[in-house]
C-alpha atoms as a PDB file:
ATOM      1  CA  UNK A   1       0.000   0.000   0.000  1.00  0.00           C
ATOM      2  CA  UNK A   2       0.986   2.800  -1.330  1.00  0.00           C
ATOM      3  CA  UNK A   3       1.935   5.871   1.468  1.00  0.00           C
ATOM      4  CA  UNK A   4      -1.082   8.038   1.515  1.00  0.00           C
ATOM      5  CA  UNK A   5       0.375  12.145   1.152  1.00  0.00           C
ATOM      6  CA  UNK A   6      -2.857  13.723   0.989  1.00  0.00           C
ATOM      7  CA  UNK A   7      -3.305  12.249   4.728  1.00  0.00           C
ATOM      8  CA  UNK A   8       0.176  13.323   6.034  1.00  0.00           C
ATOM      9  CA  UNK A   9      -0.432  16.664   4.478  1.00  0.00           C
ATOM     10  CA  UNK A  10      -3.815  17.435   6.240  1.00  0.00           C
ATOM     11  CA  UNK A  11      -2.357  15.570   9.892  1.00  0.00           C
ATOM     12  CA  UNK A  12      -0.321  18.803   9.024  1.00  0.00           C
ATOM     13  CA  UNK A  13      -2.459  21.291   8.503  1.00  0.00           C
ATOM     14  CA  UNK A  14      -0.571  21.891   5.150  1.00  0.00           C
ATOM     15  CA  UNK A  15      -2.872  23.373   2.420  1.00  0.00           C
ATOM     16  CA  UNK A  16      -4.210  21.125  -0.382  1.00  0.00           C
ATOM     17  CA  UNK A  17      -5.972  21.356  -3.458  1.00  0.00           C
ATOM     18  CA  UNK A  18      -7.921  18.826  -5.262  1.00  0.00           C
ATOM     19  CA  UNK A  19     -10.031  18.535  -8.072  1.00  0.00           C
ATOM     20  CA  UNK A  20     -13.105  16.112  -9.497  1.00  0.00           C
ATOM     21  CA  UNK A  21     -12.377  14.122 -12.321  1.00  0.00           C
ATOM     22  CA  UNK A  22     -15.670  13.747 -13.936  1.00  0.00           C
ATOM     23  CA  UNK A  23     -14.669  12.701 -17.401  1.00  0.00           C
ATOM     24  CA  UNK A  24     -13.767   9.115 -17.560  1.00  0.00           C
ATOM     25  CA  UNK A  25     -10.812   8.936 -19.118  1.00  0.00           C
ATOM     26  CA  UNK A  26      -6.723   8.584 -17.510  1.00  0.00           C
ATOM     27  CA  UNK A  27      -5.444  11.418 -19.420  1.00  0.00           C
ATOM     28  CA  UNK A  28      -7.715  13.862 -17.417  1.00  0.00           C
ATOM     29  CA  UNK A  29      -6.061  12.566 -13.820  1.00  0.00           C
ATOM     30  CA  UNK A  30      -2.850  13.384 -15.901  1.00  0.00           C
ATOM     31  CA  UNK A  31      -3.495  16.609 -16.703  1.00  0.00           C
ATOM     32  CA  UNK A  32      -4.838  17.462 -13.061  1.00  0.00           C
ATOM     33  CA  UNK A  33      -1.722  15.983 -11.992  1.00  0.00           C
ATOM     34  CA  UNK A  34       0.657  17.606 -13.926  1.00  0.00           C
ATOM     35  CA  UNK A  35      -1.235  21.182 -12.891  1.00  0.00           C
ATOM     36  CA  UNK A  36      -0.082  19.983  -9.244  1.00  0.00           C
ATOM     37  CA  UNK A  37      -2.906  19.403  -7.792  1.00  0.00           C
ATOM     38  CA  UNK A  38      -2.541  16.946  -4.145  1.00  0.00           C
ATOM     39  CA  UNK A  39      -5.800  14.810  -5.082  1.00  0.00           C
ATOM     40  CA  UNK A  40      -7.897  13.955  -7.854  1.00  0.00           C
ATOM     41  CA  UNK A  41     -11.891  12.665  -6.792  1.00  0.00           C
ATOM     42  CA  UNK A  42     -12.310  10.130  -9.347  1.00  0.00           C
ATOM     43  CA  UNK A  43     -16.500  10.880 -10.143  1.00  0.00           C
ATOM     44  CA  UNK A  44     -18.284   7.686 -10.110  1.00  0.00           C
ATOM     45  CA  UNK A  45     -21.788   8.899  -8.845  1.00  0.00           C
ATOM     46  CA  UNK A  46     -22.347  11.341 -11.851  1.00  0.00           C
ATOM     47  CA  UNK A  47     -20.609   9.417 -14.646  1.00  0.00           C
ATOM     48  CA  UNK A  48     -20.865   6.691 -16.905  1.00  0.00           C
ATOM     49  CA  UNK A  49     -17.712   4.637 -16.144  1.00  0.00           C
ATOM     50  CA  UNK A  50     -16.930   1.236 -15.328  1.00  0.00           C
ATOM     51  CA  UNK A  51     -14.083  -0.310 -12.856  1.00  0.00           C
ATOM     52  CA  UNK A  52     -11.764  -0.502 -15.845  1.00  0.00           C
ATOM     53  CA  UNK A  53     -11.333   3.056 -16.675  1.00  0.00           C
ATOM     54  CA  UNK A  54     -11.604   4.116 -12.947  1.00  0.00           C
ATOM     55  CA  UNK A  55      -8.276   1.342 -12.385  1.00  0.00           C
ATOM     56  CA  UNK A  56      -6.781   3.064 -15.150  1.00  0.00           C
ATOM     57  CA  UNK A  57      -7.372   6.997 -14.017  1.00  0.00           C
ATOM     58  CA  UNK A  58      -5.916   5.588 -10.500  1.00  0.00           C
ATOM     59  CA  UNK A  59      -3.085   4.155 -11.910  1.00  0.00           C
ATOM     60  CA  UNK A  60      -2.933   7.634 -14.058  1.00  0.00           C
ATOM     61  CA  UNK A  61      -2.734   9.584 -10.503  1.00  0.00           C
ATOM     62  CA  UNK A  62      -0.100   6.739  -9.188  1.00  0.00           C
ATOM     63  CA  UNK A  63       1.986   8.119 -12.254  1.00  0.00           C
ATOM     64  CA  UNK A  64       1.615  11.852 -11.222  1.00  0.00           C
ATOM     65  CA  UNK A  65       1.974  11.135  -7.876  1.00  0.00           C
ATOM     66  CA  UNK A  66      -1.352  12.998  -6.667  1.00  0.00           C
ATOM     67  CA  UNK A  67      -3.623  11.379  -4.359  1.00  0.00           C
ATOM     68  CA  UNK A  68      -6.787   9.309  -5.997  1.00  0.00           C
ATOM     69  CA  UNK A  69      -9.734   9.269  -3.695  1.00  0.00           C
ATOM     70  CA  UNK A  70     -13.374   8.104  -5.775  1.00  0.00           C
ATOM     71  CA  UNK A  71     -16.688   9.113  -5.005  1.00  0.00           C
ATOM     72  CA  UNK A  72     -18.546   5.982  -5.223  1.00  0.00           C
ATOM     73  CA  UNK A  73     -22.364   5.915  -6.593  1.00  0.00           C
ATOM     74  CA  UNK A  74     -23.553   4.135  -2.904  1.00  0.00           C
ATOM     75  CA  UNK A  75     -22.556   2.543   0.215  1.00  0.00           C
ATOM     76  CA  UNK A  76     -22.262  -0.736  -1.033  1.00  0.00           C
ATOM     77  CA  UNK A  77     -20.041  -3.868  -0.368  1.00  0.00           C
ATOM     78  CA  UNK A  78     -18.939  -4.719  -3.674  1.00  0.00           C
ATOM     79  CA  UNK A  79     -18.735  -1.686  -4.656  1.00  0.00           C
ATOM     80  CA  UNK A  80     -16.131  -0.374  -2.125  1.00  0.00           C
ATOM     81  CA  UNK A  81     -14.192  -3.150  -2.295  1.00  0.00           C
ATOM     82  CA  UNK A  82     -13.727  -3.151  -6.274  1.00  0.00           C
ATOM     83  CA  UNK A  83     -12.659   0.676  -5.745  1.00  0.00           C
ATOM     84  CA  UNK A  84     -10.115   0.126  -2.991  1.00  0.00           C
ATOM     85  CA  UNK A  85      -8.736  -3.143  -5.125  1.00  0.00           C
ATOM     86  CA  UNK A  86      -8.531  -0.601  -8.058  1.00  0.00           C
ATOM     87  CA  UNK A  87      -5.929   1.111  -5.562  1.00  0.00           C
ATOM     88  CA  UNK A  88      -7.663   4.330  -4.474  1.00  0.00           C
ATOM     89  CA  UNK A  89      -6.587   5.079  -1.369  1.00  0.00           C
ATOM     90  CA  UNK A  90      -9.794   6.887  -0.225  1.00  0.00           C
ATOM     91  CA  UNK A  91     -13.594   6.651  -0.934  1.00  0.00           C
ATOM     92  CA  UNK A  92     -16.180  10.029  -0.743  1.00  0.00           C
ATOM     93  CA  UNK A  93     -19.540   9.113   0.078  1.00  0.00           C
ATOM     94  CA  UNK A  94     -21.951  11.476  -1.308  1.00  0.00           C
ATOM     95  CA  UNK A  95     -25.309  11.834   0.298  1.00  0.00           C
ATOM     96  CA  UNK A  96     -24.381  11.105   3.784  1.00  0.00           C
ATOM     97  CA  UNK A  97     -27.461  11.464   6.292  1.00  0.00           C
ATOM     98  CA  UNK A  98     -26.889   9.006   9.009  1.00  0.00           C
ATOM     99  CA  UNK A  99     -24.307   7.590  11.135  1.00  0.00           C
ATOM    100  CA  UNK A 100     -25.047   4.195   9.943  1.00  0.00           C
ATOM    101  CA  UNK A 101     -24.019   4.570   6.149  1.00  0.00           C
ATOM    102  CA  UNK A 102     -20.780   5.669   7.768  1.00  0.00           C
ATOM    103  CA  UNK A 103     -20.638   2.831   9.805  1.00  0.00           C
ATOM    104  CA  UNK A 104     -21.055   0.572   7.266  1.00  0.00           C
ATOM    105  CA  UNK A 105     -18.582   1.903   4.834  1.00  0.00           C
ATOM    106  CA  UNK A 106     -15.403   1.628   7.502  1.00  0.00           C
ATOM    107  CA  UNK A 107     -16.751  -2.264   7.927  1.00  0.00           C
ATOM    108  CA  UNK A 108     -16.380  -2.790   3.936  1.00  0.00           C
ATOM    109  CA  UNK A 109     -13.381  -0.643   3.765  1.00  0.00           C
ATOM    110  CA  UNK A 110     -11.034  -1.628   6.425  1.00  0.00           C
ATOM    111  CA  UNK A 111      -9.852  -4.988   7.068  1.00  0.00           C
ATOM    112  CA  UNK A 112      -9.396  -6.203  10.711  1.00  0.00           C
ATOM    113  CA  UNK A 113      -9.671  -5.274  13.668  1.00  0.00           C
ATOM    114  CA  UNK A 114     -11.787  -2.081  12.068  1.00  0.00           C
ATOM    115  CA  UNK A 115     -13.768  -3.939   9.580  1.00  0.00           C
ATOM    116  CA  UNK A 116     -14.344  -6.662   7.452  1.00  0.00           C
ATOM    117  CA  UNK A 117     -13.005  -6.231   4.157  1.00  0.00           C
ATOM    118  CA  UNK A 118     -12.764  -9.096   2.025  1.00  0.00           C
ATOM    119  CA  UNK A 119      -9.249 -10.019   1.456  1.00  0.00           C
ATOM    120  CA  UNK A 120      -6.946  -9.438  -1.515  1.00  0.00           C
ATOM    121  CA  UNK A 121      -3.495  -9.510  -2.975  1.00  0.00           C
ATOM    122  CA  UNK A 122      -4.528  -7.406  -6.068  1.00  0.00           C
ATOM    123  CA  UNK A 123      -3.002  -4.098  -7.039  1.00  0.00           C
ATOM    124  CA  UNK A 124      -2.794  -2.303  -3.476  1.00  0.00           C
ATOM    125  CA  UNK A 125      -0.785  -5.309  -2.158  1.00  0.00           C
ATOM    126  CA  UNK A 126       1.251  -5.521  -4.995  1.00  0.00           C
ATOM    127  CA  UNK A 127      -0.086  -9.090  -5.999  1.00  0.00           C
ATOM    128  CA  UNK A 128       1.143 -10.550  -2.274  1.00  0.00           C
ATOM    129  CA  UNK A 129       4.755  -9.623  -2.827  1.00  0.00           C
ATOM    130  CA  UNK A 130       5.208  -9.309   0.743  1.00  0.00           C
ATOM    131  CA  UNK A 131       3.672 -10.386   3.764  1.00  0.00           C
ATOM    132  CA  UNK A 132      -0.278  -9.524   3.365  1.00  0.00           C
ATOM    133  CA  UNK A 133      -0.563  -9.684   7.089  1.00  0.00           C
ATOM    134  CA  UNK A 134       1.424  -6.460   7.088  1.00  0.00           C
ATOM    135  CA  UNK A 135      -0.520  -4.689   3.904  1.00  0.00           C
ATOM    136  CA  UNK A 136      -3.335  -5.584   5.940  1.00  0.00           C
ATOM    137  CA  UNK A 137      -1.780  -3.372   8.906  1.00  0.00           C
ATOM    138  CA  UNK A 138      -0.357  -0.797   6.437  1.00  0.00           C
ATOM    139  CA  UNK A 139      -3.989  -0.566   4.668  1.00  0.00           C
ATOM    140  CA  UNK A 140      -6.138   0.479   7.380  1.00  0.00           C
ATOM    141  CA  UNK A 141      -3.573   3.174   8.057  1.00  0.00           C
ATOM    142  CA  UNK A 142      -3.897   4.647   4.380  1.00  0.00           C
ATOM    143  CA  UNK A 143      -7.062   4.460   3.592  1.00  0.00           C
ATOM    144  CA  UNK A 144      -9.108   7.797   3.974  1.00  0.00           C
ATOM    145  CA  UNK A 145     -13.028   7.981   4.428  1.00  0.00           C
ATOM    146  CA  UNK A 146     -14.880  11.457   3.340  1.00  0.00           C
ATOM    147  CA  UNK A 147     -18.720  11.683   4.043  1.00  0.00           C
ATOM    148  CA  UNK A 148     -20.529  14.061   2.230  1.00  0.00           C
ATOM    149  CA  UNK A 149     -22.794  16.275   3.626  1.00  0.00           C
ATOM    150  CA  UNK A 150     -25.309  17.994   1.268  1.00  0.00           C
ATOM    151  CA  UNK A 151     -28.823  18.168   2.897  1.00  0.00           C
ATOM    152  CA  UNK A 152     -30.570  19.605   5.564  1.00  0.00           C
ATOM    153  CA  UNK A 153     -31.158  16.233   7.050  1.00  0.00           C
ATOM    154  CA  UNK A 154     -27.145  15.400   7.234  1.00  0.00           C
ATOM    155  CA  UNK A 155     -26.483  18.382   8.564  1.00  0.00           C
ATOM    156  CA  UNK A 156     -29.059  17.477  11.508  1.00  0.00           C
ATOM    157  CA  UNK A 157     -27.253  14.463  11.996  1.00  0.00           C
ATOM    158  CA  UNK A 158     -23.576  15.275  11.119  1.00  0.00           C
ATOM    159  CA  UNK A 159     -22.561  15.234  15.025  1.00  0.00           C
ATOM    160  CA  UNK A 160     -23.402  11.603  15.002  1.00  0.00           C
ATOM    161  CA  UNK A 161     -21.920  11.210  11.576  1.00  0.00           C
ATOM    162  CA  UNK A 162     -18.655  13.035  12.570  1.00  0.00           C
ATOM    163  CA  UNK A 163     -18.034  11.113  15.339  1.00  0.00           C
ATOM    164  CA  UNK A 164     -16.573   8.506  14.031  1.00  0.00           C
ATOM    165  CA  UNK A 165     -12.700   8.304  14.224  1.00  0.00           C
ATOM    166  CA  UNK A 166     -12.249   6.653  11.024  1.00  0.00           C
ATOM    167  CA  UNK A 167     -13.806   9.876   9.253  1.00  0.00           C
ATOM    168  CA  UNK A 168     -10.479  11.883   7.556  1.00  0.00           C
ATOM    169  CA  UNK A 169     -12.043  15.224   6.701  1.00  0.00           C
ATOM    170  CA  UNK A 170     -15.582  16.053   5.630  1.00  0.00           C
ATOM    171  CA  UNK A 171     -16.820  18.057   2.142  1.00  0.00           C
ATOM    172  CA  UNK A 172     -20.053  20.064   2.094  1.00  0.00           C
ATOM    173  CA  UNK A 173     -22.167  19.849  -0.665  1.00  0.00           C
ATOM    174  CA  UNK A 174     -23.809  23.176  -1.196  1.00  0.00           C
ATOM    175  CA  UNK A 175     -24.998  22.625  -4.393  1.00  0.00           C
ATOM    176  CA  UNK A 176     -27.337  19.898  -3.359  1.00  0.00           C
ATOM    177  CA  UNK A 177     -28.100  21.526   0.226  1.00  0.00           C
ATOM    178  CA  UNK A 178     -29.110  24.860  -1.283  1.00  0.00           C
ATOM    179  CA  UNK A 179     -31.794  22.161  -2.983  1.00  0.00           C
ATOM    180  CA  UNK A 180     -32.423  20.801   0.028  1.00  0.00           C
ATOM    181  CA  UNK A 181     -33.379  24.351   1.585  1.00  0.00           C
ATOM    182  CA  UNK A 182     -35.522  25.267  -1.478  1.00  0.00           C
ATOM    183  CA  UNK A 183     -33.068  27.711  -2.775  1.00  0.00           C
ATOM    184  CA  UNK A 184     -31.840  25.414  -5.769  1.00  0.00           C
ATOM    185  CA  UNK A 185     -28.582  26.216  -6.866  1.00  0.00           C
ATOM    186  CA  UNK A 186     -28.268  29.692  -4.700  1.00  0.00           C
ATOM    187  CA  UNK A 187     -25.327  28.742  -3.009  1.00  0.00           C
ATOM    188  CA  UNK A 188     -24.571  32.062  -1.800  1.00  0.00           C
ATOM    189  CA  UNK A 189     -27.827  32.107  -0.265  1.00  0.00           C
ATOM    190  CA  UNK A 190     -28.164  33.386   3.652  1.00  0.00           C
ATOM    191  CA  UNK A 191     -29.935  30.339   4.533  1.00  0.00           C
ATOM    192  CA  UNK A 192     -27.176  27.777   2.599  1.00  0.00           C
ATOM    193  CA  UNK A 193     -24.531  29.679   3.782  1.00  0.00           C
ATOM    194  CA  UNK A 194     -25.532  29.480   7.340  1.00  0.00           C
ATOM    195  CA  UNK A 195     -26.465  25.843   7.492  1.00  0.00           C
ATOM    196  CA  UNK A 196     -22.895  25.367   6.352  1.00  0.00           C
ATOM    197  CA  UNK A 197     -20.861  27.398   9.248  1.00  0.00           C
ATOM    198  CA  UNK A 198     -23.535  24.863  11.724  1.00  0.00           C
ATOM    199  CA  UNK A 199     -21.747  21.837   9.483  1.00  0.00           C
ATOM    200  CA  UNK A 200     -18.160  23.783  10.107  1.00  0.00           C
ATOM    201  CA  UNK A 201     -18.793  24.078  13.922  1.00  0.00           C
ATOM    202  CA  UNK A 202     -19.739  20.574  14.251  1.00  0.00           C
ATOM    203  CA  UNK A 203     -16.762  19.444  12.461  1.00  0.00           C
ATOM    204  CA  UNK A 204     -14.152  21.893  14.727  1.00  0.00           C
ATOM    205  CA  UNK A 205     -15.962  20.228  17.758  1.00  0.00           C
ATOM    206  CA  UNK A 206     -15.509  16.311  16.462  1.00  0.00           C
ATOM    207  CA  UNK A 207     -11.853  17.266  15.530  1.00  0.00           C
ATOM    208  CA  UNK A 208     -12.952  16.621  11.509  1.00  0.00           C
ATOM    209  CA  UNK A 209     -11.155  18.776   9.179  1.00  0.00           C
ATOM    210  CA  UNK A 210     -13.593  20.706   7.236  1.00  0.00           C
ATOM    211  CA  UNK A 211     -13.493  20.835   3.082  1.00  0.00           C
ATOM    212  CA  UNK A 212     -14.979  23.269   1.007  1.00  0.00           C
ATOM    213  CA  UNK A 213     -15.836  22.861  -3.043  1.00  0.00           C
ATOM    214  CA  UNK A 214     -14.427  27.100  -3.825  1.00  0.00           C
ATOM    215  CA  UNK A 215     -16.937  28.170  -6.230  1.00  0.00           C
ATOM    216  CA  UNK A 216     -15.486  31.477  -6.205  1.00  0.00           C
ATOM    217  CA  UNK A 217     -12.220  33.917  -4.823  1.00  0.00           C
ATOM    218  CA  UNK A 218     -14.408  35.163  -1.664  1.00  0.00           C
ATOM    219  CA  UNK A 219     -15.890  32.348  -0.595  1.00  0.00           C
ATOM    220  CA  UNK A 220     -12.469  30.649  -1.028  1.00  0.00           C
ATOM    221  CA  UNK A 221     -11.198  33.492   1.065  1.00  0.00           C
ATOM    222  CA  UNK A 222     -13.623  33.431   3.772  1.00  0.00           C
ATOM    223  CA  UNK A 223     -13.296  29.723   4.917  1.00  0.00           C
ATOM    224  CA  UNK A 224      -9.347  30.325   4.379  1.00  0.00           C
ATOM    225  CA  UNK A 225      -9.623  33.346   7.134  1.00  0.00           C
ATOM    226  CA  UNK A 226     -11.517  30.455   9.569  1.00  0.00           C
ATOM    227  CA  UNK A 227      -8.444  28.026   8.710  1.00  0.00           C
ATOM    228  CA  UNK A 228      -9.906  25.265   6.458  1.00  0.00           C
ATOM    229  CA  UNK A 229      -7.317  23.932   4.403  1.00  0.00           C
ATOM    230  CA  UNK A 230      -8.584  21.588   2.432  1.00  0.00           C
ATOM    231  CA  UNK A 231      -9.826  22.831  -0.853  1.00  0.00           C
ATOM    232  CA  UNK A 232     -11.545  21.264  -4.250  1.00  0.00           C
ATOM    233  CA  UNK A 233     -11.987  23.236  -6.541  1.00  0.00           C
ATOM    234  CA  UNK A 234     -14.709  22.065  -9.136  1.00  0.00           C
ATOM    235  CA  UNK A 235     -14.668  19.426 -11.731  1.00  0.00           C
ATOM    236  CA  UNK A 236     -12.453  19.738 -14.801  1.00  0.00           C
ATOM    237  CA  UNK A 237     -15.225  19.798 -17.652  1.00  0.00           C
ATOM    238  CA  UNK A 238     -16.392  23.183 -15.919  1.00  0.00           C
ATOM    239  CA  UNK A 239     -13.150  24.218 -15.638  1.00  0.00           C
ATOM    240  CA  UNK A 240     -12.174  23.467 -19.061  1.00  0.00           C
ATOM    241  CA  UNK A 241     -15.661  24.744 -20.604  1.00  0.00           C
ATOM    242  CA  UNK A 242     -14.622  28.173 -18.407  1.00  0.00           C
ATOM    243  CA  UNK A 243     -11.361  28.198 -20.310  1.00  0.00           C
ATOM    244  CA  UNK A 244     -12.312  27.844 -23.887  1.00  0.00           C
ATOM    245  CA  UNK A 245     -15.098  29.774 -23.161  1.00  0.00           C
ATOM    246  CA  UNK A 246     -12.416  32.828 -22.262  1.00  0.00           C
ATOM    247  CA  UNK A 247     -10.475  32.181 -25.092  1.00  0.00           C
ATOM    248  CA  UNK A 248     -12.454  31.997 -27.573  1.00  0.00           C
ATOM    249  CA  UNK A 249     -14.338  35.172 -26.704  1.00  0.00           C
ATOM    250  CA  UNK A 250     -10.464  36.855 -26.082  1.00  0.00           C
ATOM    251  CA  UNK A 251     -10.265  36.398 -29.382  1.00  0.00           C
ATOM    252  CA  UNK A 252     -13.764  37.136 -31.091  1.00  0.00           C
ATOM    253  CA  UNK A 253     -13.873  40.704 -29.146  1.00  0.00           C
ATOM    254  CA  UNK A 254     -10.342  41.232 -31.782  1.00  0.00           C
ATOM    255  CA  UNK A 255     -12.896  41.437 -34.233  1.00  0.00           C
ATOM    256  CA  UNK A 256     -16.052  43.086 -32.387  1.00  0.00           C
ATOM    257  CA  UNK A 257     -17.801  40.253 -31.348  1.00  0.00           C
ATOM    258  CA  UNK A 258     -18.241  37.890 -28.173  1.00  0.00           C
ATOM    259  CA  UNK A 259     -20.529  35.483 -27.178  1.00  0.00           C
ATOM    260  CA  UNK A 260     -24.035  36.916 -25.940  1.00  0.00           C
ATOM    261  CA  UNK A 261     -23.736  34.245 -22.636  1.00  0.00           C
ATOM    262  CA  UNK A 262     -20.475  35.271 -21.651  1.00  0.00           C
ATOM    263  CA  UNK A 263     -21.360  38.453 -21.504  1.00  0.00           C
ATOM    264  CA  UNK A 264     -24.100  37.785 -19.436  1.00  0.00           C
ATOM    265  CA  UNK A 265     -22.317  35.808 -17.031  1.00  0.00           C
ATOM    266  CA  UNK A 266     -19.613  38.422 -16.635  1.00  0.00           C
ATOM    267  CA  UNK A 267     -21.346  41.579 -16.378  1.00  0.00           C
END
């Protein structure tokens, strides 16, 4: 098992950046690598992938030596196990409300005497070339757990949720709260905005580093100024639809023109 940096790096309060990786496809973890990013969330709820590809974008962030962490479609047995075999040394479970999905992840995730995870000599234990009694040992101490909160009813429970020790750091989901809250996609909204400094408190009093999806430079700054470190920062189609977007209307206002929607979106 490979030696887990994104985890030594937050133990240290060290900043990190980390990015989604929603289009299925190794070259993408390259690139994020490459830009230096510390961790890559391989996008498995949203996107049409199989195990495959997502062995193949891990082994992609093994190359760049970033972090790859995968946000898995649902707490499921099978499911985590073929993701930590794949080598990801982390899982994100989106939609966390109770204490018991939690609970049930660490049992598929970790092997004894946390859980129950089937066992393996696969990629992560290099195909048994040493002892698998001490990748067993050397797993549970690498492999990182990230619940998702993104509702009003997680964030009602997220003291329970939090309170597990296995939890490494925990990433709101504003997008989906501000749903939640009837303020769909108003993330900047009082009432979202709010409900996530409750999520923040809760996490500073269960010892849970707190990690924030920057949507924008003063939110970015404001959770910054209350020390969170940890940092994602979108997916990389946005991010690349945001760049040709910019450079394609750079270069149409040369000749008087630019598109009608960028305009409108930066007025």
């Amino acid at each position: 098992m490979k030696k887990n940096k994104l985890k030594e790096k937050i133990k240290k309060k060290q900043p990190v950046f980390g990015m989604f990786a929603s289009i299925p496809h190794p070259i993408m973890v390259e690139l994020i690598g490459h830009a230096e990013f510390d961790f890559v969330i391989i996008d498995y709820e949203h996107t049409s992938t199989n195990m495959e590809t997502i062995e193949e974008m891990v082994r992609a962030a093994e190359l760049v030596g970033i972090t790859p962490l995968v946000r898995i479609s649902k707490v499921d047995r099978i499911e985590i196990l073929k993701v930590l075999d794949c080598g990801a040394q982390g899982i994100v479970i989106p939609s966390v409300t109770q204490k018991e999905q939690i609970e049930k992840a660490i049992n598929y995730a970790f092997y004894h005497p946390i859980g129950m995870r089937s066992l393996n000599s696969g990629r992560p234990g290099l195909f048994a070339k040493y002892s698998l009694r001490d990748y067993i040992s050397k797993a549970n101490e690498e492999i990182m757990i990230v619940p998702m909160i993104e509702s009003l009813e997680g964030i009602q429970g997220s003291e329970s949720i939090l309170s597990l020790p296995q939890v490494s750091f925990v990433l709101e989901g504003a997008a989906d709260l501000s749903q939640s809250l009837a303020v769909p996609w108003e993330t900047d909204h009082l009432e979202v905005q709010n409900h996530l400094e409750k999520l923040y408190e809760v996490s500073k009093h269960c010892n849970v580093p707190y990690a924030i999806v920057s949507r924008h430079p003063n939110n970015h700054r404001k959770w910054l100024e209350k020390g969170v470190h940890i940092f994602v920062l979108g997916d990389e189609r946005g991010t690349a639809f945001r760049a040709y977007m910019e450079k394609l209307n750079e270069y149409r206002s040369l000749i008087g023109g630019q598109n009608e929607f960028y305009k409108k979106i930066n007025k």
